[in-house]
Protein backbone atom coordinates (compact mmCIF):
# COMPACT_ATOMS: atom_id res chain seq x y z
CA UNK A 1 34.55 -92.25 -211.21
CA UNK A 2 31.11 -90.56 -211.46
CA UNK A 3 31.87 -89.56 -215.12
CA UNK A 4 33.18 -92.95 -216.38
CA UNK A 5 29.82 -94.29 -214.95
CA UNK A 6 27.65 -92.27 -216.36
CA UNK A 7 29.55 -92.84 -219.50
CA UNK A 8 29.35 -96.23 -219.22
CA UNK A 9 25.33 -96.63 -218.61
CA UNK A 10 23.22 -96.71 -221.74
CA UNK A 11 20.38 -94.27 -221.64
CA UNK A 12 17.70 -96.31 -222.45
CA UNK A 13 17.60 -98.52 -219.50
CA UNK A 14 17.19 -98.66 -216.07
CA UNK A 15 19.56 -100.18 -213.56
CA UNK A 16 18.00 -101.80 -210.69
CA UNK A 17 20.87 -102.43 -208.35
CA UNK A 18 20.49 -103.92 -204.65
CA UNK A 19 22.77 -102.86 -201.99
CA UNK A 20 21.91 -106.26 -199.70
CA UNK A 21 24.19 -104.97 -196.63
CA UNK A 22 22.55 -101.91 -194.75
CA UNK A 23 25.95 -100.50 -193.68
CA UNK A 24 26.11 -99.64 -197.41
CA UNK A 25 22.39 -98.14 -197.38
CA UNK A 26 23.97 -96.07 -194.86
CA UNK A 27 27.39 -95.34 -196.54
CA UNK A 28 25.43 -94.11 -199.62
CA UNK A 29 23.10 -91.60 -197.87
CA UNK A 30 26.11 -90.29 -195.78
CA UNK A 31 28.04 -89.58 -198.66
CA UNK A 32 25.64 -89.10 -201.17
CA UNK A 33 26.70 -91.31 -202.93
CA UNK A 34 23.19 -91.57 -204.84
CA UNK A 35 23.41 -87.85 -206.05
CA UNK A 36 26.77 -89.23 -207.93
CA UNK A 37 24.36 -91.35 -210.30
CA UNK A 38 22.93 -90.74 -213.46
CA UNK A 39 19.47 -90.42 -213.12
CA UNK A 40 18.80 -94.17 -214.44
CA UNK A 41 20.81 -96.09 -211.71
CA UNK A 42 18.49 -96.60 -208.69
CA UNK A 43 19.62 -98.13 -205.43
CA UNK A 44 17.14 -100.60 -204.15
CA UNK A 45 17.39 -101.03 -200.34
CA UNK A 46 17.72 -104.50 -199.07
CA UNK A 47 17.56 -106.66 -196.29
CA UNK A 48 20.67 -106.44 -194.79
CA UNK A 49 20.76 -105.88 -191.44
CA UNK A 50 20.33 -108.36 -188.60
CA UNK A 51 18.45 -106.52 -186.31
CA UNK A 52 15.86 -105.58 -188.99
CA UNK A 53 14.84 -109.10 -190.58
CA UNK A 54 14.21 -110.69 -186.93
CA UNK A 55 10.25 -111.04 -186.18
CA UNK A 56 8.51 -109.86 -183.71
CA UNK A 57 7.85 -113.45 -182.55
CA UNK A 58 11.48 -114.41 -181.54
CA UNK A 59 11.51 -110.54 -179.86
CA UNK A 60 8.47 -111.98 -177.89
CA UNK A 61 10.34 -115.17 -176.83
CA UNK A 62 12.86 -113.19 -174.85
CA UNK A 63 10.78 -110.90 -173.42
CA UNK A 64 8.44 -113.70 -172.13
CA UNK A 65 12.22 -115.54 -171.05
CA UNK A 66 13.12 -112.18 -168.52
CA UNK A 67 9.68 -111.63 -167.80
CA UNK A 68 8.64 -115.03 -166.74
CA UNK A 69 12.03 -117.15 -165.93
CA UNK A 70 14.21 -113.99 -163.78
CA UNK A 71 16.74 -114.50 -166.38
CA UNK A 72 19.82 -112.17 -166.72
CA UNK A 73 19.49 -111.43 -170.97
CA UNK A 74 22.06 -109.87 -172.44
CA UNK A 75 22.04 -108.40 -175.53
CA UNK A 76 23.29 -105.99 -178.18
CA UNK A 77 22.39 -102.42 -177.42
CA UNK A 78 20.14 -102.19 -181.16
CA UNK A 79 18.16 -104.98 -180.07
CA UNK A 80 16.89 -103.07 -176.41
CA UNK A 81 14.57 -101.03 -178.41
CA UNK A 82 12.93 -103.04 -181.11
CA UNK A 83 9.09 -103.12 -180.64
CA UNK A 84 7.94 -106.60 -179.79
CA UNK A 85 3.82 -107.06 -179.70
CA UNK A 86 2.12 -104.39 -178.25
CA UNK A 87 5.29 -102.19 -178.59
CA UNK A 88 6.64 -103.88 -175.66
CA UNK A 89 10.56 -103.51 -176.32
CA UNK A 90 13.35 -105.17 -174.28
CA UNK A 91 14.32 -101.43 -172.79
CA UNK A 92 10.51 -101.04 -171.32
CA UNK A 93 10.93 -104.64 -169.85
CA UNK A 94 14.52 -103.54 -168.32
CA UNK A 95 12.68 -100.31 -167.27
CA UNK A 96 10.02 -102.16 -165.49
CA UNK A 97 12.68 -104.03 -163.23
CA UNK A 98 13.81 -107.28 -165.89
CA UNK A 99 17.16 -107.73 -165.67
CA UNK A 100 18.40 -106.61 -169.24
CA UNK A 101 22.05 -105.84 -169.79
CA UNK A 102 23.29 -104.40 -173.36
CA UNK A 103 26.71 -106.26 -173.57
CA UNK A 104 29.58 -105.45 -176.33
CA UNK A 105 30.64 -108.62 -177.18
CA UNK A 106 30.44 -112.49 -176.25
CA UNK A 107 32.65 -112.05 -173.76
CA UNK A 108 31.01 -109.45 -171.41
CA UNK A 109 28.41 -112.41 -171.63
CA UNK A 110 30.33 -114.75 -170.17
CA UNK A 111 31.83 -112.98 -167.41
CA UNK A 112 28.29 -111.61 -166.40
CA UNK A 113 27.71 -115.79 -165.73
CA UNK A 114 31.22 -116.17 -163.77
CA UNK A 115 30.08 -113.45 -161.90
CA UNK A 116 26.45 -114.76 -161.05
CA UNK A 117 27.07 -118.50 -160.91
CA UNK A 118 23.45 -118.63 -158.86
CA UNK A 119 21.23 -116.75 -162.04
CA UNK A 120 20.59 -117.73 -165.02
CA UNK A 121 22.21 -116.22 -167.89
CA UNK A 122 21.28 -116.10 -171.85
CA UNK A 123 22.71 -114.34 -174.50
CA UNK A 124 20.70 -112.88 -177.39
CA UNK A 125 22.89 -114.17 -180.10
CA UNK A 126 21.86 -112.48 -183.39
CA UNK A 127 23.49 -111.37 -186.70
CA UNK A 128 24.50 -112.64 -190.12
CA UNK A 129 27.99 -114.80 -190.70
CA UNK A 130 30.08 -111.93 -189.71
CA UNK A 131 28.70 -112.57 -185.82
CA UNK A 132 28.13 -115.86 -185.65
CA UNK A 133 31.67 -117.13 -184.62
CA UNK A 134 31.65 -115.28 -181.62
CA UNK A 135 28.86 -117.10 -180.46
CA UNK A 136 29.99 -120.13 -181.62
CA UNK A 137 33.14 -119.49 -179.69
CA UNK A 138 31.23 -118.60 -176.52
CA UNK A 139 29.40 -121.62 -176.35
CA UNK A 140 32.07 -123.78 -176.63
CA UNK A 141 34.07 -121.50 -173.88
CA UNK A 142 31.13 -121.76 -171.66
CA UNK A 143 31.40 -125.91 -172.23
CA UNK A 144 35.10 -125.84 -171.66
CA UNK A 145 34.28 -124.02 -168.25
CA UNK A 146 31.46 -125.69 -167.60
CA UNK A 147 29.51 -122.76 -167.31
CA UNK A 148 25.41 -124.34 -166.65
CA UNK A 149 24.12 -121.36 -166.18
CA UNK A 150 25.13 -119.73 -169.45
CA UNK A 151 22.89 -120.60 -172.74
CA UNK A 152 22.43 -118.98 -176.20
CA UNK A 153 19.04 -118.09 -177.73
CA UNK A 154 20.29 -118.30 -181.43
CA UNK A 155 19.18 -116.19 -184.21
CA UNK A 156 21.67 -116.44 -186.62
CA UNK A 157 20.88 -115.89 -190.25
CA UNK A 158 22.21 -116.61 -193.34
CA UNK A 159 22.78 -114.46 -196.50
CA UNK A 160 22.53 -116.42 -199.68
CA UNK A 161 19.26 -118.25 -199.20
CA UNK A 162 17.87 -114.21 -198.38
CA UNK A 163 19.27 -113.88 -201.54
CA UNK A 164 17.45 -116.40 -203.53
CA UNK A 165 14.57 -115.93 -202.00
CA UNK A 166 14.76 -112.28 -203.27
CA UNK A 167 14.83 -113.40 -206.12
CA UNK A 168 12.35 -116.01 -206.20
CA UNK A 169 9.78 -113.42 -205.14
CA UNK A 170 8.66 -111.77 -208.56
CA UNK A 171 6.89 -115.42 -208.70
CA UNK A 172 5.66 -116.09 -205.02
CA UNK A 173 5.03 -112.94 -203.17
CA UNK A 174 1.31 -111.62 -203.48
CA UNK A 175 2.37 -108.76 -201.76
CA UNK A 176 4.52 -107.13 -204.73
CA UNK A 177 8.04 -107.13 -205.36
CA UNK A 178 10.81 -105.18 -207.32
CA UNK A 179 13.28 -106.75 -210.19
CA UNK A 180 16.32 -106.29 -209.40
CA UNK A 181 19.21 -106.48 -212.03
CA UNK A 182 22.30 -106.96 -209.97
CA UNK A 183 23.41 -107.01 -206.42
CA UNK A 184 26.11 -105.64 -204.01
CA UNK A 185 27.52 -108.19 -202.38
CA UNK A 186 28.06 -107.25 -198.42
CA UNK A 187 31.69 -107.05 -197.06
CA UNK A 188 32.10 -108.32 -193.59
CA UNK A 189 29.59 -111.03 -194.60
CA UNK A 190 31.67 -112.44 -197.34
CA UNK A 191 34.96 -111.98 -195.41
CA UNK A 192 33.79 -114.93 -193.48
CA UNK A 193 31.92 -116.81 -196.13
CA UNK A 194 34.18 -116.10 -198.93
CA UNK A 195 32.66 -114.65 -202.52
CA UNK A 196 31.55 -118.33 -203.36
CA UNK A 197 28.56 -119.28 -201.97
CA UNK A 198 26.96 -116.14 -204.73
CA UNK A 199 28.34 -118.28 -207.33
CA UNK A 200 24.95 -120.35 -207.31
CA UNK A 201 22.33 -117.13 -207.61
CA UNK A 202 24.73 -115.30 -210.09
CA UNK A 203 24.11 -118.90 -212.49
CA UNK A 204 20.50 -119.85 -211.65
CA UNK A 205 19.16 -116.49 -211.98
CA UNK A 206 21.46 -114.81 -214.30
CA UNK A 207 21.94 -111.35 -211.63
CA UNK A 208 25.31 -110.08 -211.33
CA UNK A 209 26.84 -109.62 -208.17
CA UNK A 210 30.00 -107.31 -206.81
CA UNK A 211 31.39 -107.73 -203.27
CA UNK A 212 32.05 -103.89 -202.33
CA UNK A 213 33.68 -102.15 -199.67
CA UNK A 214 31.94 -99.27 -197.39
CA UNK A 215 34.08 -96.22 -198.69
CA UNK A 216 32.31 -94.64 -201.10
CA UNK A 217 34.72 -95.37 -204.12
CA UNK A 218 34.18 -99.26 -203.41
CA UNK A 219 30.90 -98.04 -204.01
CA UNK A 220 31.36 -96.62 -207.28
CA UNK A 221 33.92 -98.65 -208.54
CA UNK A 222 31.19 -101.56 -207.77
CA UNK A 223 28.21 -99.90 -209.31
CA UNK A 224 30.37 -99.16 -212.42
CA UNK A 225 31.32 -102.98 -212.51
CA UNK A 226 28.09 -104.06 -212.39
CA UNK A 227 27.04 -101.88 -215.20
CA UNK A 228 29.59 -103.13 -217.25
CA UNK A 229 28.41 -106.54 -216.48
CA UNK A 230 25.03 -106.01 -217.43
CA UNK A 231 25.18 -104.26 -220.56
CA UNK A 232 27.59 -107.03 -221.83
CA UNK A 233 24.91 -109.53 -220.44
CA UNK A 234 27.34 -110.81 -218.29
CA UNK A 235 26.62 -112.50 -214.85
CA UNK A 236 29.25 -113.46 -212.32
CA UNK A 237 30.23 -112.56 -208.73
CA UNK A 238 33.09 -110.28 -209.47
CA UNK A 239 35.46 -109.00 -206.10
CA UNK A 240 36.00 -105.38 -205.43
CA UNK A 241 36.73 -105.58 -201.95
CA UNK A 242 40.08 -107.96 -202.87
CA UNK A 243 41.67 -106.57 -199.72
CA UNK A 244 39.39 -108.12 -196.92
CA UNK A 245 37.60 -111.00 -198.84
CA UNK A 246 38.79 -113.97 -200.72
CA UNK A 247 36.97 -116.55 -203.15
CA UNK A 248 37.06 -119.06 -199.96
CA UNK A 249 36.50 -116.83 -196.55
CA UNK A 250 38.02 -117.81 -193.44
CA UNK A 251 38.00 -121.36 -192.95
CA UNK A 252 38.74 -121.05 -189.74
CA UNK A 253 35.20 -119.44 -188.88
CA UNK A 254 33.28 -121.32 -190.97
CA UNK A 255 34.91 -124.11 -189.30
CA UNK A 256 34.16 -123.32 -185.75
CA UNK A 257 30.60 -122.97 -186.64
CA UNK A 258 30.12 -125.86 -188.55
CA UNK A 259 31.56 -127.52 -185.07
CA UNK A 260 29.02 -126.12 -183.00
CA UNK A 261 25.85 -125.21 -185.04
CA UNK A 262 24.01 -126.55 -187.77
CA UNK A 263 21.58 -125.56 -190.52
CA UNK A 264 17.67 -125.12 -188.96
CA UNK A 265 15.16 -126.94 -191.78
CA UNK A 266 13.42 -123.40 -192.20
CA UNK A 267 13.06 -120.13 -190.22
CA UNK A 268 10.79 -116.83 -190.20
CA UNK A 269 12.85 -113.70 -191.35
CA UNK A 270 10.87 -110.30 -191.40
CA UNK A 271 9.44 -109.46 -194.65
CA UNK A 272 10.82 -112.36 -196.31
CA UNK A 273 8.64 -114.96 -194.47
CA UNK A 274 9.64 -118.28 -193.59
CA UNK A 275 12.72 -118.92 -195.68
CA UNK A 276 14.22 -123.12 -195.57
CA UNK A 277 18.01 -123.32 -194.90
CA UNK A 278 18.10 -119.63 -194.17
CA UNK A 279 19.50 -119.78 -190.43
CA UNK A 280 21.55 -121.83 -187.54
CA UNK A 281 20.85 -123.24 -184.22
CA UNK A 282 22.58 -125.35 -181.30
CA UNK A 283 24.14 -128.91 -182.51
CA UNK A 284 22.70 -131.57 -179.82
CA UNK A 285 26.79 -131.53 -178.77
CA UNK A 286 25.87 -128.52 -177.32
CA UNK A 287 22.49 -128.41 -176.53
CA UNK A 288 22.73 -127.69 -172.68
CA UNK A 289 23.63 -124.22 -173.95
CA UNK A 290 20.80 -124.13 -175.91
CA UNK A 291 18.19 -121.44 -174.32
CA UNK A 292 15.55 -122.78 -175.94
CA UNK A 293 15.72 -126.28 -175.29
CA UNK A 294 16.59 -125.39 -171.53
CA UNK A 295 13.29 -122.92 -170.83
CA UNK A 296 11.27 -124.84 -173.39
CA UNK A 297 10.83 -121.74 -175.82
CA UNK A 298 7.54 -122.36 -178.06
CA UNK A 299 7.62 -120.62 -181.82
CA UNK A 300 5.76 -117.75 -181.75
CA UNK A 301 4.44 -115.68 -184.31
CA UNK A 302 3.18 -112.10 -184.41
CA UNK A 303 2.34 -108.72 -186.52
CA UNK A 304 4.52 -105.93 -186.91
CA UNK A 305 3.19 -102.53 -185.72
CA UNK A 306 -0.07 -101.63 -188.13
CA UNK A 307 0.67 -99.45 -190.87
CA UNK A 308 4.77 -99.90 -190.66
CA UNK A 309 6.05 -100.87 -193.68
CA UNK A 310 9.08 -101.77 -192.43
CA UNK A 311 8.64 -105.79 -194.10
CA UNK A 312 8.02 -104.11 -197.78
CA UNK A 313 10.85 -101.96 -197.21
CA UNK A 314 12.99 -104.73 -196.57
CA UNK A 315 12.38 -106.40 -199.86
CA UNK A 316 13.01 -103.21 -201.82
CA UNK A 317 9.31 -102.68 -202.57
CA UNK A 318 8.86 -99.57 -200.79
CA UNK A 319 11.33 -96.51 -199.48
CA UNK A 320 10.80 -95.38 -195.80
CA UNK A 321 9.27 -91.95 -196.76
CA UNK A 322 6.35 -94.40 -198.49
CA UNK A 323 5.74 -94.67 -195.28
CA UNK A 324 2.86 -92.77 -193.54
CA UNK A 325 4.31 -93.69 -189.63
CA UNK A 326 7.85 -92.33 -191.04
CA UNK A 327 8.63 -89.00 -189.47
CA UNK A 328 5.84 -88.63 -187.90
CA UNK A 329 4.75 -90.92 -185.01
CA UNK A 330 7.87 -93.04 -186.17
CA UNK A 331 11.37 -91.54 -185.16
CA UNK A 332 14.65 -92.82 -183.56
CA UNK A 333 13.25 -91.96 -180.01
CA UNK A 334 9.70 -93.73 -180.67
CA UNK A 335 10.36 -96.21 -183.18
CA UNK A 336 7.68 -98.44 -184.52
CA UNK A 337 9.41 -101.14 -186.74
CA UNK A 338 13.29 -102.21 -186.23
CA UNK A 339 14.13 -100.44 -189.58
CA UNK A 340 14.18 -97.26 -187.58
CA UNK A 341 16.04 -98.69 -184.42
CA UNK A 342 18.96 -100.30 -186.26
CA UNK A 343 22.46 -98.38 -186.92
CA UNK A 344 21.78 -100.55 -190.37
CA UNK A 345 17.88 -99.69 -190.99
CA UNK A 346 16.66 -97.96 -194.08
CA UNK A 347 14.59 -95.78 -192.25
CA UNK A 348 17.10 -95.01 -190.08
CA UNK A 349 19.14 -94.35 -192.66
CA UNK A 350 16.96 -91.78 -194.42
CA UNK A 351 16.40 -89.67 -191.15
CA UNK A 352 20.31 -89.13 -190.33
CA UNK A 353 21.03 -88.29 -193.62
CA UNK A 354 17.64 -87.06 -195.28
């Protein structure tokens, strides 16, 4: 595979080629998948993962929710130790006496509020398509059950409008950008979405893109596609990951979701900025399971750590070793920006597998 790609590329040009998912960032530094290349492919990290692209405002709502309401919050273990302002992280708060519980799945959040029907309990729903049905299935168990001390504080986010505004941002961001000639479209993502919804970017902005598995010959057999597609000028959204994702998705999901959450006008996503269309909350159907209707949560906005460049990294401007907190005050047991803490982070990504 490595030598029909590197027959395939034509000297002369440079192939800019985002990997959008970070469980591929991480699939292509474990397996080196990068040294494989010719010397004129480059893999542009993008803004994949969940944990990464949520700001430090929404991390203060919840810490201001345990701190100030005696909630019980539970949450996925990644998010615990995300910096919020001040590097206040959900894990100091927990340490400190908050009642903070890392739970596996929906589920474990439910039967934490049957078994304290006298506390509140919220559930720090986050994630892209591939975890939003689970929420939207817990919300509507919690109805069915009539479970009123259970609510949601929703952060689900949505991959195509990241996309575009990727894309959009050679002409709007101030604060520098990358062009990027073709993307990797990510897997469990568009096993619930289907490979259509790329359809749009692949015709308005004329970028390829190639739905790819996580083994390392999806990999390659996706980078070689999309080199074939651009040196015939070609741009479509092309399926190499046939045996997990279809042109439609699962209807199913998307239809449970569209039952119980709807489209928010715009939201902030780290490093991207405020982004319209670009994430989901409560329908009013359900809004007594809504955590931030119920404790009255303001919008709040707020500054990553100074000197993390965890926001440029996310837009494939800058690699974590541009960074000068990377390594050095910055590691997986002192993190200073999320791309560190997540399982899906660049940085974290570059320090497990150098």
């Amino acid at each position: 595979m490595s030598a029909a790609i590197e027959q395939a590329v034509e000297p002369q040009r440079e192939y800019r080629l985002m990997e959008f998912c970070g469980g591929h960032t991480h699939a292509i530094f474990r397996y080196g998948v990068q040294d494989l290349m010719p010397s004129n492919i480059r893999f542009v990290h993008g803004p994949g993962c969940p944990v990464c692209v949520l700001p430090v405002g929404r991390i203060d709502n919840v810490i201001q929710l345990v701190e100030e309401q005696d909630v019980i919050l539970c949450s996925y273990g990644d998010m615990l130790r995300v910096p919020g302002s001040g590097r206040k992280s959900l894990l100091k708060v927990k340490a400190a006496g908050g009642d903070v519980r890392m739970v596996y799945s929906t589920l474990d959040a439910l039967k934490i509020a049957r078994d304290n029907p006298d506390r509140q309990v919220v559930f720090f729903a986050i994630g892209f398509e591939t975890t939003t049905p689970p929420t939207a299935v817990a919300i509507r168990q919690a109805q069915a059950e009539g479970l009123g001390n259970f609510s949601v504080f929703c952060n689900h986010v949505l991959t195509p409008p990241a996309i575009k505004r990727i894309l959009d941002a050679p002409e709007q961001d101030a604060g520098g950008s990358v062009a990027i000639e073709g993307f990797f479209g990510p897997s469990h993502i568009s096993s619930v979405i289907g490979s259509l919804p790329y359809e749009y970017s692949t015709k308005k902005y004329h970028k390829p893109v190639v739905i790819a598995g996580f083994e390392p010959l999806d990999i390659m057999q996706s980078t070689l596609m999309l080199v074939r597609q651009l040196n015939a000028g070609r741009a479509e959204v092309e399926n190499e990951y046939t045996r997990v994702v279809s042109r439609e998705g699962n209807r199913k999901a998307q239809a449970l979701m569209d039952e119980v959450l709807e489209l928010r006008p715009t939201f902030e996503w780290r490093g991207l900025g405020m982004i319209p269309a670009s994430a989901l909350r409560i329908r009013e159907r359900y809004a007594a399971f809504d955590a931030e209707k119920r404790f009255d949560m303001p919008a709040t906005q707020a500054s990553d750590v100074r000197g993390c460049e965890c926001p440029r990294i996310l837009r494939g401007i800058k690699i974590p070793t541009d960074c000068k907190l990377f390594g050095t005050v910055c590691t997986p047991e002192n993190p200073m920006g999320s791309c560190m803490v997540s399982s899906e982070g660049a940085c974290s990504a570059y320090w497990s597998y150098g």
